[in-house]
Protein backbone atom coordinates (compact mmCIF):
# COMPACT_ATOMS: atom_id res chain seq x y z
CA UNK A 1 -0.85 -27.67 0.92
CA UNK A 2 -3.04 -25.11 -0.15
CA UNK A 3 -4.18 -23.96 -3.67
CA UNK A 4 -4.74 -20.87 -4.23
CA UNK A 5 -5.04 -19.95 -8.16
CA UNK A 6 -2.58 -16.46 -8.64
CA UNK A 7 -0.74 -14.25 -11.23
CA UNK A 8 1.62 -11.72 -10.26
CA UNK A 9 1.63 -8.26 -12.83
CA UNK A 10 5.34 -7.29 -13.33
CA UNK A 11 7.24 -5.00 -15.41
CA UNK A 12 10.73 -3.70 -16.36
CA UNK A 13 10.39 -0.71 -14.35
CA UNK A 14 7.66 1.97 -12.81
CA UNK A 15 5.43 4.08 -15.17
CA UNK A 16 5.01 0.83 -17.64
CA UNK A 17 1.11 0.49 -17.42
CA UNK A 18 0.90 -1.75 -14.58
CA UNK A 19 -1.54 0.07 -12.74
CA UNK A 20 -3.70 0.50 -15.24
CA UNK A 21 -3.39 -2.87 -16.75
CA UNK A 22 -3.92 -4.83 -14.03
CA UNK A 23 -7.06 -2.87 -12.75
CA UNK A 24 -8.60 -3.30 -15.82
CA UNK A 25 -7.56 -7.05 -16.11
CA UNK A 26 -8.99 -7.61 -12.68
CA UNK A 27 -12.44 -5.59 -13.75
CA UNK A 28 -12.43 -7.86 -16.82
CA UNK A 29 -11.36 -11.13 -14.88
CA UNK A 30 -14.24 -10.13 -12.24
CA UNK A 31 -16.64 -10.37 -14.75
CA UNK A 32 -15.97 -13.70 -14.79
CA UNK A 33 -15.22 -15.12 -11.23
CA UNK A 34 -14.41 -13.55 -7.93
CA UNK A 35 -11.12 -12.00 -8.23
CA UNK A 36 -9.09 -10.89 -4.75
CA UNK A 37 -6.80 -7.88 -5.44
CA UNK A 38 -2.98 -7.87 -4.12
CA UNK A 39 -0.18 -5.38 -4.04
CA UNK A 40 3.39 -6.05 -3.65
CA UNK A 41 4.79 -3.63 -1.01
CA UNK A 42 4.09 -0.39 0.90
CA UNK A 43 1.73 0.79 -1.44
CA UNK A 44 -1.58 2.51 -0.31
CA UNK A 45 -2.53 4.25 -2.94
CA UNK A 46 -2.72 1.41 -5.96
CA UNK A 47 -4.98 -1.16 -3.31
CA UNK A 48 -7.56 1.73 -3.90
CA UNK A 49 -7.87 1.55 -7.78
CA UNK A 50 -7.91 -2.35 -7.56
CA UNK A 51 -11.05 -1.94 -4.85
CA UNK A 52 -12.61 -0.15 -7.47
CA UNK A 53 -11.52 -2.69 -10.33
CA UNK A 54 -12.89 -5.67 -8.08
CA UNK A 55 -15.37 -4.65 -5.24
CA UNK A 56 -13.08 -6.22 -3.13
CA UNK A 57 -10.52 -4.73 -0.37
CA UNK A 58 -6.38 -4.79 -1.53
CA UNK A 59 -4.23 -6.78 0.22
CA UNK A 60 -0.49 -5.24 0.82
CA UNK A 61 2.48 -8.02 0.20
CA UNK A 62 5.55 -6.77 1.66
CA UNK A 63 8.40 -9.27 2.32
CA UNK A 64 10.60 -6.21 4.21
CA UNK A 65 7.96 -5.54 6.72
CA UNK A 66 6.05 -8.97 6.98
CA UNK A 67 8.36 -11.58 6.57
CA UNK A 68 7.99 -14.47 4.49
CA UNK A 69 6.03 -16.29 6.82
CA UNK A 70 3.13 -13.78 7.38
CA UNK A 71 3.49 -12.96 3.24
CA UNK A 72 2.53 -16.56 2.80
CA UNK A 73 -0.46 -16.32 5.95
CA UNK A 74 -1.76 -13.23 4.16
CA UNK A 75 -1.96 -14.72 0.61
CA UNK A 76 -3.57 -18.21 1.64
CA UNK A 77 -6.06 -16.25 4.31
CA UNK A 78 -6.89 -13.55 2.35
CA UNK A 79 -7.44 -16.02 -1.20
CA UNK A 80 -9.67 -18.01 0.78
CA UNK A 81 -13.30 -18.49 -1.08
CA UNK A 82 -12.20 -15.99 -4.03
CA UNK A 83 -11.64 -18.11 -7.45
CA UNK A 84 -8.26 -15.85 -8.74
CA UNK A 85 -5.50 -13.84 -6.60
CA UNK A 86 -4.18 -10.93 -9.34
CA UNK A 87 -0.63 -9.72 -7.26
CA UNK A 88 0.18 -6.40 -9.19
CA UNK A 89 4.40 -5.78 -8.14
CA UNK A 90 6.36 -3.05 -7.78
CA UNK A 91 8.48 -1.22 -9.41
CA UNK A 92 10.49 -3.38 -11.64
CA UNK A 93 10.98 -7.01 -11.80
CA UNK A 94 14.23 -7.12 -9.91
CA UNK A 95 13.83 -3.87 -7.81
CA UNK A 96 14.10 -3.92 -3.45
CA UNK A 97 17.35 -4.12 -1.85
CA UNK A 98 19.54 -5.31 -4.31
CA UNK A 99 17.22 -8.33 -5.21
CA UNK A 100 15.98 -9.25 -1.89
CA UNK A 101 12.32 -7.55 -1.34
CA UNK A 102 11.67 -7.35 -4.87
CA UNK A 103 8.71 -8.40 -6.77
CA UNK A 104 10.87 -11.30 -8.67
CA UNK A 105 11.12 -12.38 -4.77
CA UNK A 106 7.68 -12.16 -3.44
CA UNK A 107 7.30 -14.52 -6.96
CA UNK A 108 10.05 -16.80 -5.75
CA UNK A 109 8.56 -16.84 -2.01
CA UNK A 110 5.27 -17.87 -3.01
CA UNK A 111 5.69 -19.56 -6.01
CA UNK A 112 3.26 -17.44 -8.10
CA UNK A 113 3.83 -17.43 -11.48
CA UNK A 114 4.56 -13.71 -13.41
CA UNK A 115 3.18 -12.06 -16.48
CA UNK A 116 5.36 -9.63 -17.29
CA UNK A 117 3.83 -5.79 -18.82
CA UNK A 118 5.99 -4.53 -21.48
CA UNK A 119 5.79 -0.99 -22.43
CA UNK A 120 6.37 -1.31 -26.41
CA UNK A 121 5.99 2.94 -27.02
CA UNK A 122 9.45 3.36 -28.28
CA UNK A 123 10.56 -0.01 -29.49
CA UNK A 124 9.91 -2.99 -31.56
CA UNK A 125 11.81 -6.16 -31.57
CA UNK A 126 13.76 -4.80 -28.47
CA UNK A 127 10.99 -6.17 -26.38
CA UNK A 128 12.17 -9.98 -27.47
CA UNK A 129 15.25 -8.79 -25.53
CA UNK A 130 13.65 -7.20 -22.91
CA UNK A 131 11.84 -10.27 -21.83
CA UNK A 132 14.43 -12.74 -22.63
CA UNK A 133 16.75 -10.63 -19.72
CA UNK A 134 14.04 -10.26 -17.22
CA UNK A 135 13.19 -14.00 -17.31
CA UNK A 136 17.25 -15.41 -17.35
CA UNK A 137 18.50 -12.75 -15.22
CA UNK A 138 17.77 -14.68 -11.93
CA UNK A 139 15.23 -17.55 -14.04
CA UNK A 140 11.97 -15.62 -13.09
CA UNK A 141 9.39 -17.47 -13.69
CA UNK A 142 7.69 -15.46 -16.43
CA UNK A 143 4.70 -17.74 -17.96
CA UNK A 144 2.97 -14.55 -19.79
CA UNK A 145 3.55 -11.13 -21.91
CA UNK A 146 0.92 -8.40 -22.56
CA UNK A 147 3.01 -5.77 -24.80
CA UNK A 148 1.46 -1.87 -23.81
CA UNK A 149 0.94 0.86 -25.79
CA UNK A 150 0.94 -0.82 -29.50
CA UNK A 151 0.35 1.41 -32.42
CA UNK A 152 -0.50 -1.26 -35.06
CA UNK A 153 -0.48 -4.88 -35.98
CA UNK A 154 2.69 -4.35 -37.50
CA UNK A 155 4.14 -2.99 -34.47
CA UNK A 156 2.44 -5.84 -33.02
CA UNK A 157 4.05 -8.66 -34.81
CA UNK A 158 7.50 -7.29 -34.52
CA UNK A 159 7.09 -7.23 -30.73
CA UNK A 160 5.49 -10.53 -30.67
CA UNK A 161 7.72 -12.24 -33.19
CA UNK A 162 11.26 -11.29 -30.93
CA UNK A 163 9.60 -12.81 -27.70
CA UNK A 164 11.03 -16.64 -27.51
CA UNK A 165 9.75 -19.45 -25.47
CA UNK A 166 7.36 -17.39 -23.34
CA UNK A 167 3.41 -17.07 -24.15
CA UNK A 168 2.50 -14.28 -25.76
CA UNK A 169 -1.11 -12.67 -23.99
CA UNK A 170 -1.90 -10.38 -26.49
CA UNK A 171 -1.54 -6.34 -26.37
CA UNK A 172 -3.28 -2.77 -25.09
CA UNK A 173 -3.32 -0.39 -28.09
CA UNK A 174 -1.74 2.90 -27.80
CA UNK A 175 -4.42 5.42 -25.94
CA UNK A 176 -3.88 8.45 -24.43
CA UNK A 177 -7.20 8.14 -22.53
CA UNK A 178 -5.05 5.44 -20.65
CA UNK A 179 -3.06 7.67 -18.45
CA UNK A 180 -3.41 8.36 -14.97
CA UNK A 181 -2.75 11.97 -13.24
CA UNK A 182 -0.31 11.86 -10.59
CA UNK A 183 0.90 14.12 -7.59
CA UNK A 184 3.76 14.40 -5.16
CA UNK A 185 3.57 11.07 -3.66
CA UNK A 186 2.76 8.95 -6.83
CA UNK A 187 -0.91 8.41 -8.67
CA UNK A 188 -4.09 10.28 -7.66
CA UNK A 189 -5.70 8.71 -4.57
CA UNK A 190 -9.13 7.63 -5.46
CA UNK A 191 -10.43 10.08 -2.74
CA UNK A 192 -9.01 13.19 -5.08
CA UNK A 193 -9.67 11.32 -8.28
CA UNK A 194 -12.51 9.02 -9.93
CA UNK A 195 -10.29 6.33 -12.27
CA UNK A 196 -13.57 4.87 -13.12
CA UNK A 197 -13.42 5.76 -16.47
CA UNK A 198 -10.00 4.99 -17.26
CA UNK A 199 -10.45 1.16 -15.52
CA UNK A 200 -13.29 0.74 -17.41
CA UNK A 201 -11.61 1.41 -20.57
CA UNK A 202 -8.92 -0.62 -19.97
CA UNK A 203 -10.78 -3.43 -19.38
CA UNK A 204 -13.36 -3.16 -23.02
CA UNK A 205 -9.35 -2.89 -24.42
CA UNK A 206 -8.28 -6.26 -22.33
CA UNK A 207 -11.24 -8.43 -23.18
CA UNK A 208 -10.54 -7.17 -26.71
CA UNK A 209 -7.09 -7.89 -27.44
CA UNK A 210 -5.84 -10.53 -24.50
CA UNK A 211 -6.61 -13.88 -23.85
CA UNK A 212 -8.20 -14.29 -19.97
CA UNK A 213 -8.71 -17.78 -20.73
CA UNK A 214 -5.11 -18.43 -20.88
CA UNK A 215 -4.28 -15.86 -18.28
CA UNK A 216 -7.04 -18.02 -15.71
CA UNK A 217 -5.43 -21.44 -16.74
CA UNK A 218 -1.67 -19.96 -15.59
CA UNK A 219 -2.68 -18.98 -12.63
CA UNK A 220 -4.77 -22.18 -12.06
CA UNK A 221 -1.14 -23.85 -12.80
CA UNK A 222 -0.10 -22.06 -10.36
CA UNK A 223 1.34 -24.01 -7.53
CA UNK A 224 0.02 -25.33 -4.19
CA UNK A 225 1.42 -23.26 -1.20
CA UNK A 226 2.93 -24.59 1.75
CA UNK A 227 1.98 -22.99 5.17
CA UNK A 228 0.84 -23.86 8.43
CA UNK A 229 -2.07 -21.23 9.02
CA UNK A 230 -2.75 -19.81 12.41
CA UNK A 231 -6.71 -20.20 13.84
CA UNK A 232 -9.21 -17.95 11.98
CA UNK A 233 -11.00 -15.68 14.34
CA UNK A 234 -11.61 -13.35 11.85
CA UNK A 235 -15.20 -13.74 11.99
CA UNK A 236 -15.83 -13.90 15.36
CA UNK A 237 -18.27 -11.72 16.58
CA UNK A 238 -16.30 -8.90 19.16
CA UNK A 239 -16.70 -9.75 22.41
CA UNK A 240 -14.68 -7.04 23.36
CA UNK A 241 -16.83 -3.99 22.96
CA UNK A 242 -13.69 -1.44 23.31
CA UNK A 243 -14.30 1.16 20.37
CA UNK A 244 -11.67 1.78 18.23
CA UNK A 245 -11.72 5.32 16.38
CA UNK A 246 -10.12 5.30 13.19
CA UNK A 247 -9.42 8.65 11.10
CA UNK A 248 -10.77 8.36 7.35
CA UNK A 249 -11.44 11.22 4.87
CA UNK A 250 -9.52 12.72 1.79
CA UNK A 251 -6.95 13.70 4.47
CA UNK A 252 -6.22 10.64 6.25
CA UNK A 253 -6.95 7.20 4.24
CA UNK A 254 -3.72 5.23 4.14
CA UNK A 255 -4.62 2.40 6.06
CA UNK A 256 -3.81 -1.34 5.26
CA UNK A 257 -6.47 -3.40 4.89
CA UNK A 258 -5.18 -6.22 7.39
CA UNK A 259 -4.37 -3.78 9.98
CA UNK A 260 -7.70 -2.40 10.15
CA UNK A 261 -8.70 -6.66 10.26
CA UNK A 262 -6.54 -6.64 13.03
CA UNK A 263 -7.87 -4.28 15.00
CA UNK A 264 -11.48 -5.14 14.29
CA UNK A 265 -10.52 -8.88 16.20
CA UNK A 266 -10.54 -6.83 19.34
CA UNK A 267 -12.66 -3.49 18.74
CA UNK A 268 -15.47 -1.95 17.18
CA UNK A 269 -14.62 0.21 14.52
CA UNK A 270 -15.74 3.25 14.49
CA UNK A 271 -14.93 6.10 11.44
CA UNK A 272 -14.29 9.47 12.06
CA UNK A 273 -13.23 12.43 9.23
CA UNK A 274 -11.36 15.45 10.93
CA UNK A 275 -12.37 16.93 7.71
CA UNK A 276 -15.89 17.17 9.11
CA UNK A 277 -15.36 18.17 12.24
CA UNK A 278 -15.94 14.72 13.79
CA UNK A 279 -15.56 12.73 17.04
CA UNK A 280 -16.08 9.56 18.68
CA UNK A 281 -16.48 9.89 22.27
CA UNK A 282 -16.61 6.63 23.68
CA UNK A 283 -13.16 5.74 22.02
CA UNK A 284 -10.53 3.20 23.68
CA UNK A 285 -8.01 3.95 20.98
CA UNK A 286 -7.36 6.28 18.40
CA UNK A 287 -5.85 5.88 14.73
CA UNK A 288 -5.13 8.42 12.38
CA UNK A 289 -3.21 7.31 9.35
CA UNK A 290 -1.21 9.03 6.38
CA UNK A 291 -2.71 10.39 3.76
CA UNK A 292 -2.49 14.15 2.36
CA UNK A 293 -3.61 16.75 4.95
CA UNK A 294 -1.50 19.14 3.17
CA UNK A 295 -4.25 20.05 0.88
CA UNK A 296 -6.69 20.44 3.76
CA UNK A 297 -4.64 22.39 5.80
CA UNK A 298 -7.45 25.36 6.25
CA UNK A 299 -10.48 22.44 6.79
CA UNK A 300 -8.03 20.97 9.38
CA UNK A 301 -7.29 24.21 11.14
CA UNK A 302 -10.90 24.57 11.83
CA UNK A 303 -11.83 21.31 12.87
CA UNK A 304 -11.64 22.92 16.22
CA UNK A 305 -13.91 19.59 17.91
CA UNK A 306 -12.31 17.41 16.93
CA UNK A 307 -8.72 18.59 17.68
CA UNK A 308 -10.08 19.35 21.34
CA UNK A 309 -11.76 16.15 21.37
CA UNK A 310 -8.31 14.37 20.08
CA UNK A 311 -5.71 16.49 22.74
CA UNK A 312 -8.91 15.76 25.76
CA UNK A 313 -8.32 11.73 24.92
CA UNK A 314 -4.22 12.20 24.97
CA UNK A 315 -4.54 13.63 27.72
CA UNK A 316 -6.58 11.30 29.43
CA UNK A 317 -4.32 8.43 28.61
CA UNK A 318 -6.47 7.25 25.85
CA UNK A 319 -3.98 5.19 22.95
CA UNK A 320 -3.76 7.06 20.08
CA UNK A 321 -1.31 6.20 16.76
CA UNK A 322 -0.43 8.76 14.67
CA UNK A 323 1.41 7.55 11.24
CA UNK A 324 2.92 10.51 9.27
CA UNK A 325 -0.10 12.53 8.51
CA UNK A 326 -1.30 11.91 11.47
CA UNK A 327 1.61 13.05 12.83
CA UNK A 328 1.58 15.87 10.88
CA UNK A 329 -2.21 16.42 11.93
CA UNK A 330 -1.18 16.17 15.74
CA UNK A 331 2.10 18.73 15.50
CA UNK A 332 1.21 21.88 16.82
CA UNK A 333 1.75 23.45 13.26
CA UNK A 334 1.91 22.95 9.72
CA UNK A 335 3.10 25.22 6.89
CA UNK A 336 1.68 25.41 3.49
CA UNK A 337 4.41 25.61 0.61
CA UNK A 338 4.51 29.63 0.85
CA UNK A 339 4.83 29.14 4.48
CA UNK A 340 1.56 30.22 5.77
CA UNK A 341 1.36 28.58 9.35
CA UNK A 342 -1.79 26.01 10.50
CA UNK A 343 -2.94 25.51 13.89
CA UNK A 344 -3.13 21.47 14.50
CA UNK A 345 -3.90 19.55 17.50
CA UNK A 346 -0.84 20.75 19.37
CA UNK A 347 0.20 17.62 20.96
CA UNK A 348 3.27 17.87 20.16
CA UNK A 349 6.00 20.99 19.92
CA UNK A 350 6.32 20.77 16.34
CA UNK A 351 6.20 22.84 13.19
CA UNK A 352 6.31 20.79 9.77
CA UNK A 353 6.65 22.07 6.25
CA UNK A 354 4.33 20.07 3.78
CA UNK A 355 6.60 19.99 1.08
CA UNK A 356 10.06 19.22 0.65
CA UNK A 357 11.68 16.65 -0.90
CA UNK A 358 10.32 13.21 -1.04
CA UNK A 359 11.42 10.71 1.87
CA UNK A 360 10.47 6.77 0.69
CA UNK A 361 12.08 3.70 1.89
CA UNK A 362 11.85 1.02 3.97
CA UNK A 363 12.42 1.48 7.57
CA UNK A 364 13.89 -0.54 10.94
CA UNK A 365 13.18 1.08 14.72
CA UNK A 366 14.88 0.06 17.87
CA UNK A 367 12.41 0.59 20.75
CA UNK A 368 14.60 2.92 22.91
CA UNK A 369 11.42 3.65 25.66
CA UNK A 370 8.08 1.10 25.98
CA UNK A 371 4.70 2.03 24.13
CA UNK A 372 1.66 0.21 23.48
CA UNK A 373 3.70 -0.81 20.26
CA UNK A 374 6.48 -2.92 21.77
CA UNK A 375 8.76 -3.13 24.33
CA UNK A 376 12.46 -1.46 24.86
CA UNK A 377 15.06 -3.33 23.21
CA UNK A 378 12.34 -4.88 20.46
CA UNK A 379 12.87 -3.96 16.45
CA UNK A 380 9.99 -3.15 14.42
CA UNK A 381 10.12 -2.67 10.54
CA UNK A 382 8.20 -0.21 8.66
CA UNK A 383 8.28 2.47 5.94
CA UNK A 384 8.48 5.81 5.26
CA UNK A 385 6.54 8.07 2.76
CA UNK A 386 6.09 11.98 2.75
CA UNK A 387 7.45 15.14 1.29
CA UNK A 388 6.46 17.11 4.86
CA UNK A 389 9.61 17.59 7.22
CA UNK A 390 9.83 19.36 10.88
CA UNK A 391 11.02 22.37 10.63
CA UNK A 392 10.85 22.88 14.71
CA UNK A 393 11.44 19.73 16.94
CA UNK A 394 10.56 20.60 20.74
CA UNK A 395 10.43 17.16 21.86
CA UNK A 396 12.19 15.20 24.42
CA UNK A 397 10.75 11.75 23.95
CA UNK A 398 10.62 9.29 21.32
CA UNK A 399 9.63 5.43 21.37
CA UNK A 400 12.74 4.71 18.55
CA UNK A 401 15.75 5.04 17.11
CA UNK A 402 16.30 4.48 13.57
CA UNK A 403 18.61 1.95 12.46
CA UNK A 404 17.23 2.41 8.98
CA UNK A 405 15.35 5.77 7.90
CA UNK A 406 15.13 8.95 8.37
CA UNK A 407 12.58 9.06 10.93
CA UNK A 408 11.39 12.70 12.86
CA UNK A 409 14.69 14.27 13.70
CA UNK A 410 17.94 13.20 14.02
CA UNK A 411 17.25 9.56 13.24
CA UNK A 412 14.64 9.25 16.33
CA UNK A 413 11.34 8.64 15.50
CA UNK A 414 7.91 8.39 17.79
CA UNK A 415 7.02 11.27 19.38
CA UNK A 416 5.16 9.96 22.96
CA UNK A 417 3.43 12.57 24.83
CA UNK A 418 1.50 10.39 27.21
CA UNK A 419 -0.30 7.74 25.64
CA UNK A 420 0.38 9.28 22.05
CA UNK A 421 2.61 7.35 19.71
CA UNK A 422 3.61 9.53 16.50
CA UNK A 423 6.01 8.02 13.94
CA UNK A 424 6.67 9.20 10.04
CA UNK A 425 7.08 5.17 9.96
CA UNK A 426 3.83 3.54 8.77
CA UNK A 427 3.69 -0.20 10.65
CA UNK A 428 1.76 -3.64 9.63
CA UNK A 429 0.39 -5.11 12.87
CA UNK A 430 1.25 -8.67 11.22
CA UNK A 431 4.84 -7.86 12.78
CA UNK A 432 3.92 -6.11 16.01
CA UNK A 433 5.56 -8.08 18.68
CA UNK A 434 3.45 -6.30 21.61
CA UNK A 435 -0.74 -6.87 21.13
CA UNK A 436 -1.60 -4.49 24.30
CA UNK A 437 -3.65 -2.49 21.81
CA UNK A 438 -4.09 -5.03 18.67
């Protein structure tokens, strides 16, 4: 039994405040104690605006991908020494696949108690109803309400007076300072975009009108979590002193925080940005990770060393893992929206368009062919994420077939070209069945 004090920030639906809300409750909470950020699933661009919030690294939740098991592992490990765990959800309460994979089930799973966000613009007393459904629909276990976006204490008391037998938090008044700019693929990473402001401000508003000291005694309620943990070599200085060579910049920084844990148990890390022309010689492995290199598609052309630095390693056998904009960044082209071509890497015969219509959801891959990944016949869960799509496929050779997803063409999806894996599916090593590289 393990206790690990926890809230989990949940809403009705998307674009309700939580964002917003819970970065500034977890700036506000960390003035306070050590707080440990959380997101429930595939999210990499939230984590970044609770790093911000906290000082501390996000930690992704995903029942699809992870399992229940390795949900649980993550939560205890990753709580461990921090005084609160702040889970912010997804989408709505009830939202996944049908219910399962929902934020009301990563609640259920580990037993973390919910405050629910209510965005009060356009009602009053319709938010009594609101929460009364979300907490008897499947008997969520809602312990807290902060009502968003009030316009007055009248407003206020109408909202407050039709919520019944659940704790009223207090409320953010109505700002339009509050908002957050978004683009294609949801809100502004923090790489394009300084929220500073914006958390800051939501936090003064928090400490003002909601009661933390209520908020830290529901989550210290919270209840003890069940779990047999594997050993903890986390901290264990490398002996291994392989190099691992992992793409970040503006173009390439979705990355889960465990994965790159992961792969730090068995390399040095090294950082590279293909935005600056950078390499890493001495690399054993190579990771480039999603992001947007659609709006650096001129930078990324000329990063002529390191795209002959990155094709000399695939061709020399070196691992490398290329997750959608990787992918992207190792096609041989890429075509802006009025279809001016790119010269990439050129590992692989392909020409993508960078924007089309968005592709998200959860994802399920048969290994058809080994990789460093996992073995033929294995299943790995993942998901998917973009707006780019091939336009030109000239490959013969892919590590999977979709049973769920899209994938690269035709329902296949990892391009190999020697020791070059390249999926649109982005992967959390917790679930990786073959550790040849991790």
């Amino acid at each position: 039994m393990t206790k690990v004090p926890r809230i989990l920030i949940s809403s009705d639906r998307s674009n309700s405040g939580k964002t917003t809300i819970t970065a500034g409750l977890m700036r506000a909470l960390s003035k306070k104690m050590k707080v440990r950020p959380f997101k429930a699933g595939p999210d990499f661009i939230d984590p970044g605006y609770h790093k911000i919030a906290t000082g501390n690294s996000s930690i992704n939740l995903d029942l699809y991908i992870m399992g229940e098991e390795n949900v649980k592992k993550s939560l205890v490990k990753y709580s461990k020494n921090y005084d609160l765990g702040i889970i912010e959800g997804v989408m709505g309460l009830y939202d996944g696949i049908n219910l399962d994979y929902s934020t009301y089930q990563l609640s259920k799973v580990t037993k973390t108690p919910i405050i629910l966000i209510i965005n009060c613009e356009d009602i009053g007393s319709t938010a009594g109803a609101i929460a009364y459904g979300l907490k008897n629909f499947a008997n969520a276990k809602i312990e807290g309400v902060i009502f968003n976006k009030i316009s007055s204490n009248t407003h206020f008391e109408y909202c407050k007076n039709s919520v019944k037998d659940i704790k009223i938090l207090g409320y953010i008044p109505f700002s339009k300072d509050l908002k957050i700019p978004s683009r294609h693929l949801g809100l502004f990473t923090i790489e394009g975009y300084n929220p500073e402001n914006i958390i800051s401000e939501s936090s003064k508003l928090i400490e003002q009108y909601v009661d933390l000291d209520s908020i830290i005694e529901i989550a210290n309620n919270s209840e003890d979590i069940t779990i047999s943990m594997d050993e903890d070599k986390e901290n264990e200085e490398t002996s291994n002193k392989k190099i691992a060579a992992i793409a970040y910049d503006s173009a390439f920084s979705f990355y889960y925080t465990e994965n790159i844990d992961r792969i730090k148990k068995s390399y040095n890390v090294k950082f590279f940005s293909p935005l600056n022309n950078e390499t890493v010689e001495d690399a054993d492995f190579i990771y480039l990770g999603g992001g947007y290199p659609e709006l650096y598609l001129e930078d990324l052309e000329k990063s002529s060393k390191t795209k002959n630095w990155i094709l000399k390693m695939s061709n020399n056998d070196i691992p490398i893992l290329a997750e959608c904009g990787g992918l992207m960044y190792l096609s041989k082209t890429i075509r802006n929206e009025e279809d001016k071509k790119y010269n990439m890497v050129g590992i692989y015969d392909i020409d993508i368009k960078s924007k089309g219509k968005l592709t998200i959801g959860y994802t399920e891959l048969l290994a058809i062919e080994d990789s460093f990944l996992s073995n033929k016949g294995e299943r790995i869960r993942g998901h998917e994420f973009h707006v780019s799509y091939p336009l030109e496929v000239n490959e013969k050779r892919f590590a999977f077939k979709n049973i769920r997803g899209k994938g690269i063409i035709n329902g296949y999806d990892g391009a190999l070209s020697h020791n070059t894996l390249a999926t649109y599916s982005h992967f959390h090593f917790s679930t990786v069945e073959k550790k040849s590289v991790f």
